[in-house]
Protein backbone atom coordinates (compact mmCIF):
# COMPACT_ATOMS: atom_id res chain seq x y z
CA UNK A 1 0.00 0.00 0.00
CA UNK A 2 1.58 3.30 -1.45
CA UNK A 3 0.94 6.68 0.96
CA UNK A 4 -1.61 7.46 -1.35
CA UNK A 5 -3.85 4.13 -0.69
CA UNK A 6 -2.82 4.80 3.22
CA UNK A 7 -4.76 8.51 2.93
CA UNK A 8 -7.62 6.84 0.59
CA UNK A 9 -7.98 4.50 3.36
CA UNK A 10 -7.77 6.74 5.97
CA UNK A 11 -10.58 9.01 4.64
CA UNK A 12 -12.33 5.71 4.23
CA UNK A 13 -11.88 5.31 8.18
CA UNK A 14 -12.75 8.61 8.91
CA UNK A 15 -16.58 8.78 7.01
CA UNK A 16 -17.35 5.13 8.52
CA UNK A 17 -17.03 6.61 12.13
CA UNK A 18 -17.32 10.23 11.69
CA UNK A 19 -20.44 10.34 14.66
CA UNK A 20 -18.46 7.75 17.07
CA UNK A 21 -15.40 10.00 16.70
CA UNK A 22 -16.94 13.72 16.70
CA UNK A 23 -18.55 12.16 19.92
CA UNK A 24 -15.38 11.61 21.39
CA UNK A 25 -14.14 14.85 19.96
CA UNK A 26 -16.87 16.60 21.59
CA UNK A 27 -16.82 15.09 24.96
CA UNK A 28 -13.22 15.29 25.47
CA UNK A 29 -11.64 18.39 23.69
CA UNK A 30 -14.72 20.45 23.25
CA UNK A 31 -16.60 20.34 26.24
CA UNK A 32 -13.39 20.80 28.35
CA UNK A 33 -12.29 23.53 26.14
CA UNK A 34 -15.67 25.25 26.58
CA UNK A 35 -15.89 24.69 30.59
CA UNK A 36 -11.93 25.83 30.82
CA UNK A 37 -12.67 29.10 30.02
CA UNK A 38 -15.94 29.23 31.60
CA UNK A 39 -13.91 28.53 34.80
CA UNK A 40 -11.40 30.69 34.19
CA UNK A 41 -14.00 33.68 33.41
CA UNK A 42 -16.48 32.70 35.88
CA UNK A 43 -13.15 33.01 38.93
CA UNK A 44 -11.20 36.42 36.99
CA UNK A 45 -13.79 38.00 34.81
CA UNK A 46 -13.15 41.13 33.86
CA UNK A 47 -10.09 41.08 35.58
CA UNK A 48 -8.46 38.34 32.95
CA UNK A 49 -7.13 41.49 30.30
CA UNK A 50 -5.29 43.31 33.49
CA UNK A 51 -3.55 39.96 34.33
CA UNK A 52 -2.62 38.98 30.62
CA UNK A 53 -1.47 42.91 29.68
CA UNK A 54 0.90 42.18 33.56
CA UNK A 55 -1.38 45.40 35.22
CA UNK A 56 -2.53 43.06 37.82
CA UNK A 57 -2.15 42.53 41.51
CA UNK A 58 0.20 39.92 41.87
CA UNK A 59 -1.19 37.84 44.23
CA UNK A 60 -4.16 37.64 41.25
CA UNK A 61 -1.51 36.90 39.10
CA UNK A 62 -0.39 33.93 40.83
CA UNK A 63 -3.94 32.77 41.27
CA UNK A 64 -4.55 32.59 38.05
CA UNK A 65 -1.36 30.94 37.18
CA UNK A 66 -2.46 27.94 39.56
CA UNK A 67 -6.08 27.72 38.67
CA UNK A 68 -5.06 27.92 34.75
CA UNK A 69 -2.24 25.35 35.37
CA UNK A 70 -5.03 23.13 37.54
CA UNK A 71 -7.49 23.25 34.75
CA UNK A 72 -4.91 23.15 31.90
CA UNK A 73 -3.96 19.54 33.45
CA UNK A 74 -7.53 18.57 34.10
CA UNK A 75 -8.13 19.41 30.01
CA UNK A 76 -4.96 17.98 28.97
CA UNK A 77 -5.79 14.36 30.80
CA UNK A 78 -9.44 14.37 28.89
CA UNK A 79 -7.87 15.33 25.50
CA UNK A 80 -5.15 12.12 25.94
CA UNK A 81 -8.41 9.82 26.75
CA UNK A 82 -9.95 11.08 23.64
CA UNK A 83 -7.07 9.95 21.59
CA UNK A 84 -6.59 6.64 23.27
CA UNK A 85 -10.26 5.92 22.33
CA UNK A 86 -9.96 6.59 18.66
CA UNK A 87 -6.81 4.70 18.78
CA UNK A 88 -7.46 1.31 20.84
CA UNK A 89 -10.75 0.97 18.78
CA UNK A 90 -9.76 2.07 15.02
CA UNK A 91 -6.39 -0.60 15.21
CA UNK A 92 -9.21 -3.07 15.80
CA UNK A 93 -12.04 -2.37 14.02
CA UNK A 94 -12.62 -0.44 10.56
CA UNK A 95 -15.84 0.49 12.07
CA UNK A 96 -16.74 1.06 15.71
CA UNK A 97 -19.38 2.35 18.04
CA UNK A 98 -18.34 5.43 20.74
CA UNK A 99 -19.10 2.39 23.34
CA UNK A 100 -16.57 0.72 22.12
CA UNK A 101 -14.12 3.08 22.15
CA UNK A 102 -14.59 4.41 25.78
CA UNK A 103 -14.16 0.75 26.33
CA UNK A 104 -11.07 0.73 24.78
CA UNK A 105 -9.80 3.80 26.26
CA UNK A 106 -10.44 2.65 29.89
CA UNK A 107 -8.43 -0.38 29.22
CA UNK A 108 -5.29 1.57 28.23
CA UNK A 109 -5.66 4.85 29.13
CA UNK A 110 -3.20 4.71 32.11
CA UNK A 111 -0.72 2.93 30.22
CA UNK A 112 -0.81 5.18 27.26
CA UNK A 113 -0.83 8.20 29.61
CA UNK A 114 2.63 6.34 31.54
CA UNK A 115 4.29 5.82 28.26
CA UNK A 116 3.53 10.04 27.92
CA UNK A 117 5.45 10.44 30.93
CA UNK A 118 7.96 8.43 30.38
CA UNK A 119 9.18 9.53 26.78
CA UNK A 120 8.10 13.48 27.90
CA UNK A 121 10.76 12.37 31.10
CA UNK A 122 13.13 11.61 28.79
CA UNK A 123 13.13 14.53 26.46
CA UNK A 124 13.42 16.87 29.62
CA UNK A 125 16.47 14.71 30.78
CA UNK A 126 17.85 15.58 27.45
CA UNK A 127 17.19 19.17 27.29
CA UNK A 128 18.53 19.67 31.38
CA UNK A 129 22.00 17.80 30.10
CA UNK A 130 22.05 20.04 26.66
CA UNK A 131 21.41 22.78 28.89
CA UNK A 132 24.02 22.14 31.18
CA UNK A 133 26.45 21.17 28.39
CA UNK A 134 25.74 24.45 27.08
CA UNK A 135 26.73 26.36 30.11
CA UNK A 136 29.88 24.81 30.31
CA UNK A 137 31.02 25.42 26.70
CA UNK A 138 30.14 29.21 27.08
CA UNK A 139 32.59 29.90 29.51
CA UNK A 140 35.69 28.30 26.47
CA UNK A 141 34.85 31.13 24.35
CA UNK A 142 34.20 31.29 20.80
CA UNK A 143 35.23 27.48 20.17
CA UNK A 144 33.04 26.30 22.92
CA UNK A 145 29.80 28.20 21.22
CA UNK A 146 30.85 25.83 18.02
CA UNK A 147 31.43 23.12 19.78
CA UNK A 148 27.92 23.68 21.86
CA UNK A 149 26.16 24.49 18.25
CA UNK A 150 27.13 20.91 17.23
CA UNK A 151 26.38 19.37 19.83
CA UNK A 152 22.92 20.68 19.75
CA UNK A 153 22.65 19.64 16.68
CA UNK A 154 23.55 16.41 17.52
CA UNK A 155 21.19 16.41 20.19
CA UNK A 156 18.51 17.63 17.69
CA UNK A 157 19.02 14.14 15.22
CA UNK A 158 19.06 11.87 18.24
CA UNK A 159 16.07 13.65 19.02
CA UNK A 160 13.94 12.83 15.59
CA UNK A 161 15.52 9.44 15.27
CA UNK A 162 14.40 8.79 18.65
CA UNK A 163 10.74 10.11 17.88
CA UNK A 164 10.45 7.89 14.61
CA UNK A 165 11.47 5.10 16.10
CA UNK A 166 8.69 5.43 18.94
CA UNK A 167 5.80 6.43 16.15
CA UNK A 168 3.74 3.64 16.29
CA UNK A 169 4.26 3.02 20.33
CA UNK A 170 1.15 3.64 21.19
CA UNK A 171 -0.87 1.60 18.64
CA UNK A 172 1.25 -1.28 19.52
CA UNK A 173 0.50 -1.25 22.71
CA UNK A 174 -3.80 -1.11 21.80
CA UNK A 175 -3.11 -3.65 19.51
CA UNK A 176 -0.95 -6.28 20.98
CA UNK A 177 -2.30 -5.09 24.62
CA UNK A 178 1.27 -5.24 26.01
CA UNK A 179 3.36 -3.45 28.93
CA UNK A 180 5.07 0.20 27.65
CA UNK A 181 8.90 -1.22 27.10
CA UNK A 182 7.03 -4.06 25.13
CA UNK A 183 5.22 -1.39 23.29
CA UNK A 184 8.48 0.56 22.48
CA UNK A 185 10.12 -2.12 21.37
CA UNK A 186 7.40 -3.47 18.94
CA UNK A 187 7.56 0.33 17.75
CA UNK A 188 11.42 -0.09 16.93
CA UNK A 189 11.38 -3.58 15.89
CA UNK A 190 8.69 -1.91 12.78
CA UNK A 191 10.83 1.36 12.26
CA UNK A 192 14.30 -0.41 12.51
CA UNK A 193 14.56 -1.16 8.75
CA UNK A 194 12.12 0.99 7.25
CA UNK A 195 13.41 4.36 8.79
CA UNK A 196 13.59 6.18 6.07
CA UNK A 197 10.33 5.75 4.93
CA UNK A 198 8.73 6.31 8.11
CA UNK A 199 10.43 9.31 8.47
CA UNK A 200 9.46 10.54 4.76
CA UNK A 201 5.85 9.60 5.49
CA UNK A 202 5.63 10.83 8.94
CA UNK A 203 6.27 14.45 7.17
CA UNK A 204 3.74 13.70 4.54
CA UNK A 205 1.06 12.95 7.22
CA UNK A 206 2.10 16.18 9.08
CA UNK A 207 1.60 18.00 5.76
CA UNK A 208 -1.66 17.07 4.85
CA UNK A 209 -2.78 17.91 8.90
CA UNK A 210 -1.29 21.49 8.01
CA UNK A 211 -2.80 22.22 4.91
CA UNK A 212 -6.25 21.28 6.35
CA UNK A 213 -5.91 23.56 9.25
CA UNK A 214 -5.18 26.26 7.11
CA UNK A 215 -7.86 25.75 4.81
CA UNK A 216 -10.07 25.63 8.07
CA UNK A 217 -8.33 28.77 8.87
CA UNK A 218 -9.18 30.44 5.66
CA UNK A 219 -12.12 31.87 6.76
CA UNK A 220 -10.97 33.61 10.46
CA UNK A 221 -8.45 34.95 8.32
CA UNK A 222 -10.83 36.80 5.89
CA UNK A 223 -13.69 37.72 8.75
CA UNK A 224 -12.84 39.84 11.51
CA UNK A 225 -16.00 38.37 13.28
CA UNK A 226 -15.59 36.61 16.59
CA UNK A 227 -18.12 33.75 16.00
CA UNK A 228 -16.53 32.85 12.49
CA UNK A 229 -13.69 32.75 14.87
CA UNK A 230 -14.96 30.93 17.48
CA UNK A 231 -16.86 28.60 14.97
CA UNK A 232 -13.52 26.98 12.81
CA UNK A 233 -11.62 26.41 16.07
CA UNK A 234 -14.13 24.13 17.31
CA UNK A 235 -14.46 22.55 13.96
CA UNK A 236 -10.88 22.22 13.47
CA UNK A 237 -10.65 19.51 15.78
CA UNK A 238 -13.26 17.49 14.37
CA UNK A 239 -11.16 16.96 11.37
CA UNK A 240 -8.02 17.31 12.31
CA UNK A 241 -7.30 15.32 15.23
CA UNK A 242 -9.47 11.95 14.14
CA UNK A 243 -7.95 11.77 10.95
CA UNK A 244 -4.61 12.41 11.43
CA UNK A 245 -4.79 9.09 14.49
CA UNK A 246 -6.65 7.41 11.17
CA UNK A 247 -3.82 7.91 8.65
CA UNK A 248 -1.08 6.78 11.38
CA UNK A 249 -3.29 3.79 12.25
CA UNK A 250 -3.37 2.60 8.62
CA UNK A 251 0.35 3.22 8.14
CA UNK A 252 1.15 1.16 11.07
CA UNK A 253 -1.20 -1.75 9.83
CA UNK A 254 0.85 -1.39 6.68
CA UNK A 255 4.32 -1.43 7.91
CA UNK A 256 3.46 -3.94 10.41
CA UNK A 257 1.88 -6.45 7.29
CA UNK A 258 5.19 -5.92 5.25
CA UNK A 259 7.49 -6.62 8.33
């Protein structure tokens, strides 16, 4: 299957469970989105422009900082079960029910959201020692900024190799229901000789997800109304996030077939 059967059949995907997936879409990105700032407005009203323009009291300041962090996190936990749904049900089925997929998203939602930590834990581990690195070649001069600029560099490739290699991580572990390391694993053991053309796809996918959010842009662009505004960023997600999970999904199936 060529990358242009993978996005046929990923459209296919997406019109066979459009409902079950704006369902999910709607209960766990828009209704949190919508209550957020609710929240947030309900707590700060009027008050929200002073402590965004930096006029306000601090101590309102730092209020807001928690309660926005505390609701961020609270948003951010719904929005990773809505994405374990679509996955741990579309690796299974072409079509599924929104049953189904909560199902599936119980099952592995605390795995999926410890293999989050754990690759997000490493990233930071490599950005403190970069950091650090950094620091240290600053005080050699001019060779140790040239030095530190390839070594970031360095640190950038191990960075996307490591993120290719870890791709299909989480549909592994819906599909084959294994532990995280099992799931990483499975994810390199698919990658390992195909790298190149997971890479090469993996910017293809990313792409087509940015063209379609700027054709969904299009029109906040060209109205200066706050409802058009309003209007595409809730549909945005509708489209965006579903089928971009769909096209991954079908390229894993694929790579995983010709293994």
């Amino acid at each position: 299957m060529g990358f242009g059967e993978i996005v046929k059949e990923g459209w296919k995907d997406y019109k066979a469970n459009f409902w079950a997936n704006s369902k999910i879409i709607l209960a766990f990105y828009i209704l949190p989105m919508i209550l957020s700032s609710l929240i947030i407005y309900s707590i700060f009203g009027n008050n929200i422009q002073a402590i965004l323009g930096g006029t306000a009291a601090l101590a309102d300041t730092i209020k807001f900082l928690e309660i926005g962090l505390i609701v961020f996190a609270a948003g951010f936990l719904l929005n990773i079960f809505g994405q374990v749904a679509i996955i741990s049900s579309s690796v299974k089925k072409k079509k599924y029910e929104f049953s189904e997929a909560i199902k599936g998203a119980k099952r592995f939602y605390f795995r999926y959201l410890g293999m989050i930590i754990i690759i997000v834990a490493a990233l930071l581990f490599l950005a403190i020692v970069s950091v650090i690195i950094a620091i240290l070649l600053l005080a050699l001069g001019d060779k140790g900024i040239i030095v530190g600029a390839i070594i970031a560099l360095i640190a950038l490739a191990a960075l996307v190799v490591f993120a290719v290699y870890l791709t299909f991580s989480t549909f592994v572990l819906a599909d084959e229901n294994i532990g995280i390391f099992k799931a990483f694993r499975g994810s390199y053991n698919l990658v390992r000789c195909k790298w190149p053309k997971v890479f090469g796809y993996l910017i293809l996918i990313g792409l087509i997800m940015v063209v379609i959010s700027i054709i969904i842009g299009v029109p906040r662009l060209i109205s200066s109304s706050v409802i058009v505004s309003s209007i595409m960023e809730f549909i945005s997600p509708f489209i965006v996030i579903p089928f971009g999970i769909l096209l991954l999904k079908n390229f894993y199936l694929e790579i995983k077939k010709r293994k």
